[in-house]
N, C-alpha and C. Protein backbone atom coordinates (compact mmCIF):
# COMPACT_ATOMS: atom_id res chain seq x y z
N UNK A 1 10.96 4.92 6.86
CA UNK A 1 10.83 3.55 6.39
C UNK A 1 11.61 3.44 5.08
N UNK A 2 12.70 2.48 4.96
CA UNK A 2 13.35 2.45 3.72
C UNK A 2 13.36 0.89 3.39
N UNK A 3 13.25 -0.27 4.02
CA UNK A 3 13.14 -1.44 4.00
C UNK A 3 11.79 -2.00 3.62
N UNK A 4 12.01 -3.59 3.29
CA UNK A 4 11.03 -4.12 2.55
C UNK A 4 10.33 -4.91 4.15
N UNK A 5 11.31 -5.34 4.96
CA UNK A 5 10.95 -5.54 6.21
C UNK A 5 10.23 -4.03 7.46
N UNK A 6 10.17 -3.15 7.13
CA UNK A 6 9.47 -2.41 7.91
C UNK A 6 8.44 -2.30 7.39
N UNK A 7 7.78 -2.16 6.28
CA UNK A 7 7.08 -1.56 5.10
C UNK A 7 5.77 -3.35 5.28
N UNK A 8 6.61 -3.90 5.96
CA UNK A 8 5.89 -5.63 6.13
C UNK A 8 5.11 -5.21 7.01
N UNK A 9 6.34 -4.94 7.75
CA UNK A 9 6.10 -5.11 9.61
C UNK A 9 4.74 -3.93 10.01
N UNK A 10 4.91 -2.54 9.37
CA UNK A 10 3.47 -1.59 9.38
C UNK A 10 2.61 -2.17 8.53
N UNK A 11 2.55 -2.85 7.13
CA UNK A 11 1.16 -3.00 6.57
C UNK A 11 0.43 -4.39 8.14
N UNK A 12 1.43 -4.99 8.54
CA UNK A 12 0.98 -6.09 9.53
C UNK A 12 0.23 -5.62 10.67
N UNK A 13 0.89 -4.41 11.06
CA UNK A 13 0.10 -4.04 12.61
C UNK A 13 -1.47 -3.19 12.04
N UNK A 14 -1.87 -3.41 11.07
CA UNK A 14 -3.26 -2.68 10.21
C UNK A 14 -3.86 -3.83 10.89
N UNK A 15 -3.97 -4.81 10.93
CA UNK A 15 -5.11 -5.45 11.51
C UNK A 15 -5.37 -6.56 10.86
N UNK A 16 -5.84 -7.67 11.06
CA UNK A 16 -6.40 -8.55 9.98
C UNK A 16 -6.04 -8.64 8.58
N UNK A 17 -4.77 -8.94 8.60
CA UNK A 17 -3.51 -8.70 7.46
C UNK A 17 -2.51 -9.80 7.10
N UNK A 18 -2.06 -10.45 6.10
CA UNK A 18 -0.94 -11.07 5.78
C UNK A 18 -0.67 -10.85 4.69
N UNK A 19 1.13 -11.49 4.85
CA UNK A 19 1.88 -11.11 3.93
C UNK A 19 2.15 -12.67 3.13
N UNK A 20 1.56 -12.36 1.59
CA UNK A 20 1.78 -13.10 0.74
C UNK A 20 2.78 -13.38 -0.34
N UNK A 21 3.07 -14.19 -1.09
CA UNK A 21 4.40 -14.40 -2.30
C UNK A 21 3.29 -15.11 -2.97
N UNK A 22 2.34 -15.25 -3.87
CA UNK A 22 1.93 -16.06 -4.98
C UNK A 22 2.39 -16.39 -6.36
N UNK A 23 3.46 -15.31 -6.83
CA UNK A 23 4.56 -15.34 -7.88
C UNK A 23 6.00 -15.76 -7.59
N UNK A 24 5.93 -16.92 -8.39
CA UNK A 24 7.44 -17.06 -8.67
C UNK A 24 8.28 -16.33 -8.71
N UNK A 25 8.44 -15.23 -8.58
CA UNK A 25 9.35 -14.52 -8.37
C UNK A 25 9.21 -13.69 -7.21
N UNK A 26 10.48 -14.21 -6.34
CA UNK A 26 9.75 -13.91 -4.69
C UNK A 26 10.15 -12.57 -4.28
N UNK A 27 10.67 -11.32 -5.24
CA UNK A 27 10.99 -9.94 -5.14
C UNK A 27 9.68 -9.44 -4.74
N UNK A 28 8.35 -9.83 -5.29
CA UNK A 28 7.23 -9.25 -4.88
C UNK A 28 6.38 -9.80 -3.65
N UNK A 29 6.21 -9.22 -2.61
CA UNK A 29 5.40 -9.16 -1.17
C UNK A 29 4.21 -8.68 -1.45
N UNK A 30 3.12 -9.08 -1.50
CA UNK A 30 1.61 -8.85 -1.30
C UNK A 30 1.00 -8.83 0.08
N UNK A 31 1.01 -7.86 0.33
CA UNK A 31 -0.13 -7.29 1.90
C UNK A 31 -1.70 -7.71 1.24
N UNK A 32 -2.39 -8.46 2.22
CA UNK A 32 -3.66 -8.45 2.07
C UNK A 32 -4.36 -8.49 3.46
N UNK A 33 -5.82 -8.65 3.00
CA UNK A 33 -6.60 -8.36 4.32
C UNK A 33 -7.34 -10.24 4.35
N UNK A 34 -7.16 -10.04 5.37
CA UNK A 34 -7.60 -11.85 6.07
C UNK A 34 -9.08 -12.18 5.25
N UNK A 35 -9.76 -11.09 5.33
CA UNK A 35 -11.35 -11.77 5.24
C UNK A 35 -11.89 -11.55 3.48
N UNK A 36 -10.95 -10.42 2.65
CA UNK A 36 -11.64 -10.73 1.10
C UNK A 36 -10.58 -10.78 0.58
N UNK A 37 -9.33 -11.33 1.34
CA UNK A 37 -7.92 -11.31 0.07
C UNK A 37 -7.69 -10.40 -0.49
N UNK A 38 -7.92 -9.41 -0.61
CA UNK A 38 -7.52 -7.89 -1.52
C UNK A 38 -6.23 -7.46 -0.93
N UNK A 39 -5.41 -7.07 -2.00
CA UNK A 39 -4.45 -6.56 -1.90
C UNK A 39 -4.37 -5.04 -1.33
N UNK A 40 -3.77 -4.61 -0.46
CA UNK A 40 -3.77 -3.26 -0.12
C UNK A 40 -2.36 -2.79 -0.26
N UNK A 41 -1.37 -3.71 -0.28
CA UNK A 41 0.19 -2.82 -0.23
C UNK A 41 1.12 -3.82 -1.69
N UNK A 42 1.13 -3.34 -2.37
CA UNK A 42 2.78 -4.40 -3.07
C UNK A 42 3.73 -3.69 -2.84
N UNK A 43 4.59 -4.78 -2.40
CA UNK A 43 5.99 -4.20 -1.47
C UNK A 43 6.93 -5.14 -2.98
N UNK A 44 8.23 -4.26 -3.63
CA UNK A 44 8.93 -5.12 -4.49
C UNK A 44 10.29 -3.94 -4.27
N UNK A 45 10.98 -4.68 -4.87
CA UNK A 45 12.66 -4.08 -5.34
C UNK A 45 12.75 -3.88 -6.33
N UNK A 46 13.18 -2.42 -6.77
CA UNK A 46 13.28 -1.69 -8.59
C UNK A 46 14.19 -0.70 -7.85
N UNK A 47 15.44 -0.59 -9.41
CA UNK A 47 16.33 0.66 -9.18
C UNK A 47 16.84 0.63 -8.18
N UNK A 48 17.42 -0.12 -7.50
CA UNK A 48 17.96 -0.44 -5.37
C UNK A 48 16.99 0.55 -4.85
N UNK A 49 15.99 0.53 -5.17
CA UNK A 49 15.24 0.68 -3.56
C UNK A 49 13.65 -0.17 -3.54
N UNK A 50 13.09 0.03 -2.37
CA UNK A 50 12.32 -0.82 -2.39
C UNK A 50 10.65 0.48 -2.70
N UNK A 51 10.13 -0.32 -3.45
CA UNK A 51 8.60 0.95 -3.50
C UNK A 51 7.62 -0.19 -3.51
N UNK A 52 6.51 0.43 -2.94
CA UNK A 52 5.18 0.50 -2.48
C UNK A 52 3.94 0.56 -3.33
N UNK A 53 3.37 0.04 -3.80
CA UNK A 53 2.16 0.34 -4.55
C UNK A 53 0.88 0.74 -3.18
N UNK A 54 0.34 1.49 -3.76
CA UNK A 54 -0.86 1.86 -2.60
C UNK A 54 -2.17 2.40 -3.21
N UNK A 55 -3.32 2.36 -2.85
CA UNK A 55 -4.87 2.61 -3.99
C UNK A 55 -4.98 3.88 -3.21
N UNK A 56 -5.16 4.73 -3.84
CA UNK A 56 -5.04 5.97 -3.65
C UNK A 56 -6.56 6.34 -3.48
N UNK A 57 -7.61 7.36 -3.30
CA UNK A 57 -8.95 8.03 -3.69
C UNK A 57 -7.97 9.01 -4.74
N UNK A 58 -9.18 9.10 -5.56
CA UNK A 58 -8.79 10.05 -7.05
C UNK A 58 -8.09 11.01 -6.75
N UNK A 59 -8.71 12.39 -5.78
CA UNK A 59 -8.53 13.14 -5.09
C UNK A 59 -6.95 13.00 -4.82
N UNK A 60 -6.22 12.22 -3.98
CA UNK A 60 -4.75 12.26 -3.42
C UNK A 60 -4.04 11.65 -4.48
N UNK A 61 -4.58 10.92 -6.04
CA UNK A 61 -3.68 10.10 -6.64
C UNK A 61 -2.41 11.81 -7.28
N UNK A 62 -2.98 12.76 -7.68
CA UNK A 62 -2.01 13.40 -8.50
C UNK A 62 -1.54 14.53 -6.73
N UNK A 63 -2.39 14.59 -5.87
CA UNK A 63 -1.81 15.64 -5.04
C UNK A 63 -0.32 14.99 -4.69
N UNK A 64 -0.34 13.66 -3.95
CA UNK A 64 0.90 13.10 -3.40
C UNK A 64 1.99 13.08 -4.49
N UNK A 65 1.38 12.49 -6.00
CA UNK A 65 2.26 12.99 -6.99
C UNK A 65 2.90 14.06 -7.76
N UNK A 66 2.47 15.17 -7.04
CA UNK A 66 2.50 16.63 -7.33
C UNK A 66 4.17 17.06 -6.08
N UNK A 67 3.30 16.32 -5.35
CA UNK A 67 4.59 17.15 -3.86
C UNK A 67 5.56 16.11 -3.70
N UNK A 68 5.44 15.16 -4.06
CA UNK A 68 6.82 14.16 -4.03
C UNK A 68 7.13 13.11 -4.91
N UNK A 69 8.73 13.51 -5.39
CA UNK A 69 9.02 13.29 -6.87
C UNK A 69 9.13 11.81 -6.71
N UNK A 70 9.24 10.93 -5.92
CA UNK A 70 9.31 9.92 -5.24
C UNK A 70 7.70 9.18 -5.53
N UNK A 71 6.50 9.57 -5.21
CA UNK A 71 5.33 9.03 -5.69
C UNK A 71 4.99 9.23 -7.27
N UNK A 72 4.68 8.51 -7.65
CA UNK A 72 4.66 7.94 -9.04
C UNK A 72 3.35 7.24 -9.62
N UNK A 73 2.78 7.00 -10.90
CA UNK A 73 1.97 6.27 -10.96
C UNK A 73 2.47 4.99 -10.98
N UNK A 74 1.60 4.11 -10.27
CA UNK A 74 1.89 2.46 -9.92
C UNK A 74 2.61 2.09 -10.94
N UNK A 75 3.83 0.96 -10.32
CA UNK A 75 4.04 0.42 -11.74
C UNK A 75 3.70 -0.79 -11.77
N UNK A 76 3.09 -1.51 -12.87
CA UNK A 76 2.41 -2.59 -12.75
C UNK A 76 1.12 -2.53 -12.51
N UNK A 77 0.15 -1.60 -12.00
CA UNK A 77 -1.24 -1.49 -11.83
C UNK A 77 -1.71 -0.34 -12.27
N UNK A 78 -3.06 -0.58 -12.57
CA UNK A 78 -3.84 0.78 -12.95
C UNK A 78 -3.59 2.33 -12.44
N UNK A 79 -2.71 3.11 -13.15
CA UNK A 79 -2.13 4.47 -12.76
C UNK A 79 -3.29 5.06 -12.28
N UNK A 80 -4.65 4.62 -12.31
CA UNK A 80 -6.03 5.84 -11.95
C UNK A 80 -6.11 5.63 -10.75
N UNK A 81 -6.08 4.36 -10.12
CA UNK A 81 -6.36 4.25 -8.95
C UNK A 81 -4.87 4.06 -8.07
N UNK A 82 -3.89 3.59 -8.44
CA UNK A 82 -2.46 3.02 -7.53
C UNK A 82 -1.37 4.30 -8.01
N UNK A 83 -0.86 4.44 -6.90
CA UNK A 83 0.54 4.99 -6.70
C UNK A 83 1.67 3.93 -6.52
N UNK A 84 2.46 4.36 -7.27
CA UNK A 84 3.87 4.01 -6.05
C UNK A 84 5.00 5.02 -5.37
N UNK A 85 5.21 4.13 -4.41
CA UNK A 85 5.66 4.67 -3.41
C UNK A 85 7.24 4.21 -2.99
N UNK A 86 8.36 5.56 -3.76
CA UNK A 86 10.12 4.80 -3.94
C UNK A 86 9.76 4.85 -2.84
N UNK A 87 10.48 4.04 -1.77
CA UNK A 87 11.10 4.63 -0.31
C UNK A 87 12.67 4.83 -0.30
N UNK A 88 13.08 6.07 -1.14
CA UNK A 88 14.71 7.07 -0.96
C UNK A 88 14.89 7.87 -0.46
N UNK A 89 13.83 7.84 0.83
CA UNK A 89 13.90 8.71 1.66
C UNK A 89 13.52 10.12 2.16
N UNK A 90 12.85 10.86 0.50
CA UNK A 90 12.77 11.85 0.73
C UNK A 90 10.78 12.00 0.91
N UNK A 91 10.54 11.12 1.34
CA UNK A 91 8.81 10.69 1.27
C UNK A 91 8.73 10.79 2.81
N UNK A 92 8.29 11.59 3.38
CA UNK A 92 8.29 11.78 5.38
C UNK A 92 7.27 10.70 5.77
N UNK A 93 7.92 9.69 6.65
CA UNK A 93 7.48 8.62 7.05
C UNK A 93 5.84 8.88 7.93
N UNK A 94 5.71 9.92 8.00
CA UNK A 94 3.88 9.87 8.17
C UNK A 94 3.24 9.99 6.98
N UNK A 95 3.84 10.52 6.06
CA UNK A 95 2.66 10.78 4.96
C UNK A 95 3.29 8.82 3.93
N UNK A 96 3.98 8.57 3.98
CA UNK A 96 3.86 6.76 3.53
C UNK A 96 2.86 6.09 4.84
N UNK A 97 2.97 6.44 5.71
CA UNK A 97 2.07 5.77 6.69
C UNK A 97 0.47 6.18 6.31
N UNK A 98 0.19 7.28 5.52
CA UNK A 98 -0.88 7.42 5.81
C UNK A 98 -1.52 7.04 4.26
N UNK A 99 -0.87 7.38 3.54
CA UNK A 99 -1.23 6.36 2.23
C UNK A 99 -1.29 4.75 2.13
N UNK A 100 -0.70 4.24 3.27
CA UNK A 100 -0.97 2.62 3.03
C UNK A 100 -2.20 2.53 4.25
N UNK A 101 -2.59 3.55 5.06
CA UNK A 101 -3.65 3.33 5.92
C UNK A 101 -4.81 3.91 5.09
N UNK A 102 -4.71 4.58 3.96
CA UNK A 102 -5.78 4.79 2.89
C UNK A 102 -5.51 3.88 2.07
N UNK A 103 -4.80 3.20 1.55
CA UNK A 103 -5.13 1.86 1.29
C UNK A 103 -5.76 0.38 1.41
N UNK A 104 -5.17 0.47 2.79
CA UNK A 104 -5.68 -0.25 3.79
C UNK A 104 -7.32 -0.21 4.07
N UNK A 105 -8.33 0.98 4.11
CA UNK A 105 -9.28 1.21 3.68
C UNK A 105 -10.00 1.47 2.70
N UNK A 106 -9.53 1.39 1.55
CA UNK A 106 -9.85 1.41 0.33
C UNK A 106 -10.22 -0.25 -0.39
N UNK A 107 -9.33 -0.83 0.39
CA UNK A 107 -9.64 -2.38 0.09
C UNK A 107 -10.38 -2.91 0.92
N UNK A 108 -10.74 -2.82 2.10
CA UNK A 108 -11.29 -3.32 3.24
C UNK A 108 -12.98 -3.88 2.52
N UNK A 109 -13.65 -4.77 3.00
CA UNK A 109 -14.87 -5.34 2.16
C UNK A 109 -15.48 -4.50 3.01
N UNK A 110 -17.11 -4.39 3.00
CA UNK A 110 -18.31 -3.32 2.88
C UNK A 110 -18.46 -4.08 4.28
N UNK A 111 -18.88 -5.10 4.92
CA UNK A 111 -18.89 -5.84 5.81
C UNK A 111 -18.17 -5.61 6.91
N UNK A 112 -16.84 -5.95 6.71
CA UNK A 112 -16.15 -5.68 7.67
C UNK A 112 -16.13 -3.98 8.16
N UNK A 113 -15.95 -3.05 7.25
CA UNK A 113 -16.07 -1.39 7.33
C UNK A 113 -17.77 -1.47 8.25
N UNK A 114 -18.60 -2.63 7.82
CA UNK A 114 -19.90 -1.73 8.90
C UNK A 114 -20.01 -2.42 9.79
N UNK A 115 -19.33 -3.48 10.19
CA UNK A 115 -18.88 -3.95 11.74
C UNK A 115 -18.25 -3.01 12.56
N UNK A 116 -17.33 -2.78 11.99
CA UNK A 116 -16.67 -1.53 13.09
C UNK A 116 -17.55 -0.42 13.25
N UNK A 117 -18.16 0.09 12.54
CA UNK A 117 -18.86 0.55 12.98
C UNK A 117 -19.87 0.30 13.55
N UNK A 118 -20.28 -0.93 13.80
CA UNK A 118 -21.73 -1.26 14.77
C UNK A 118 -22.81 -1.47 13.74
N UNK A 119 -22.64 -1.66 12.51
CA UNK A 119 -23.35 -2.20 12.07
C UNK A 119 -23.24 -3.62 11.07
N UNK A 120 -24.60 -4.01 11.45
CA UNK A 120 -24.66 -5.51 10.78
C UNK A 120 -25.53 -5.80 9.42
């Protein structure tokens, strides 16, 4: 994944998802979830390439930043909880897939997480 259009197109197939612009300045793409608006992905352009913000668990914020020089603390959001994520290629397109699908659950509301599971 090196585009701002693929990086759309996977936070989209997560489920109950759109892609927002609420800033005037339309470089930044906001992934959210349909039912509490929370942001799970910022997709923007820095340095010609495009990176990823993603909410990390504590646990993976310094491992992913340890093994790839490419993950970074967020820029623009709280470094404790957000990464970013260059996409220059050298980041193996399962492990960006699997940080915006821990994102993707990290934002998800308490509600929706105990529906899927069968509970109400």
């Amino acid at each position: 994944m090196k585009t701002r259009e693929g990086a759309i197109r996977y936070c989209l197939c997560m489920g109950d998802t759109y892609e927002d612009y609420p800033f005037r300045d339309k470089n930044w793409t906001l992934m959210r979830h349909i039912d509490n608006k929370r942001v799970f992905a910022w997709i923007f352009e820095k340095d010609d390439n495009i990176w990823i913000n993603v909410k990390c668990q504590p646990g993976f914020l310094e491992y992913y930043r340890q093994i790839y020089h490419s993950v970074v603390p967020a820029f623009h959001l709280n470094k404790d909880h957000w990464n970013s994520i260059i996409l220059d290629g050298t980041v193996p397109q399962e492990d960006i897939y699997e940080m915006i699908k821990q994102s993707y659950m990290l934002t998800k509301s308490k509600s929706e997480i105990n529906q899927k599971k069968g509970r109400h």
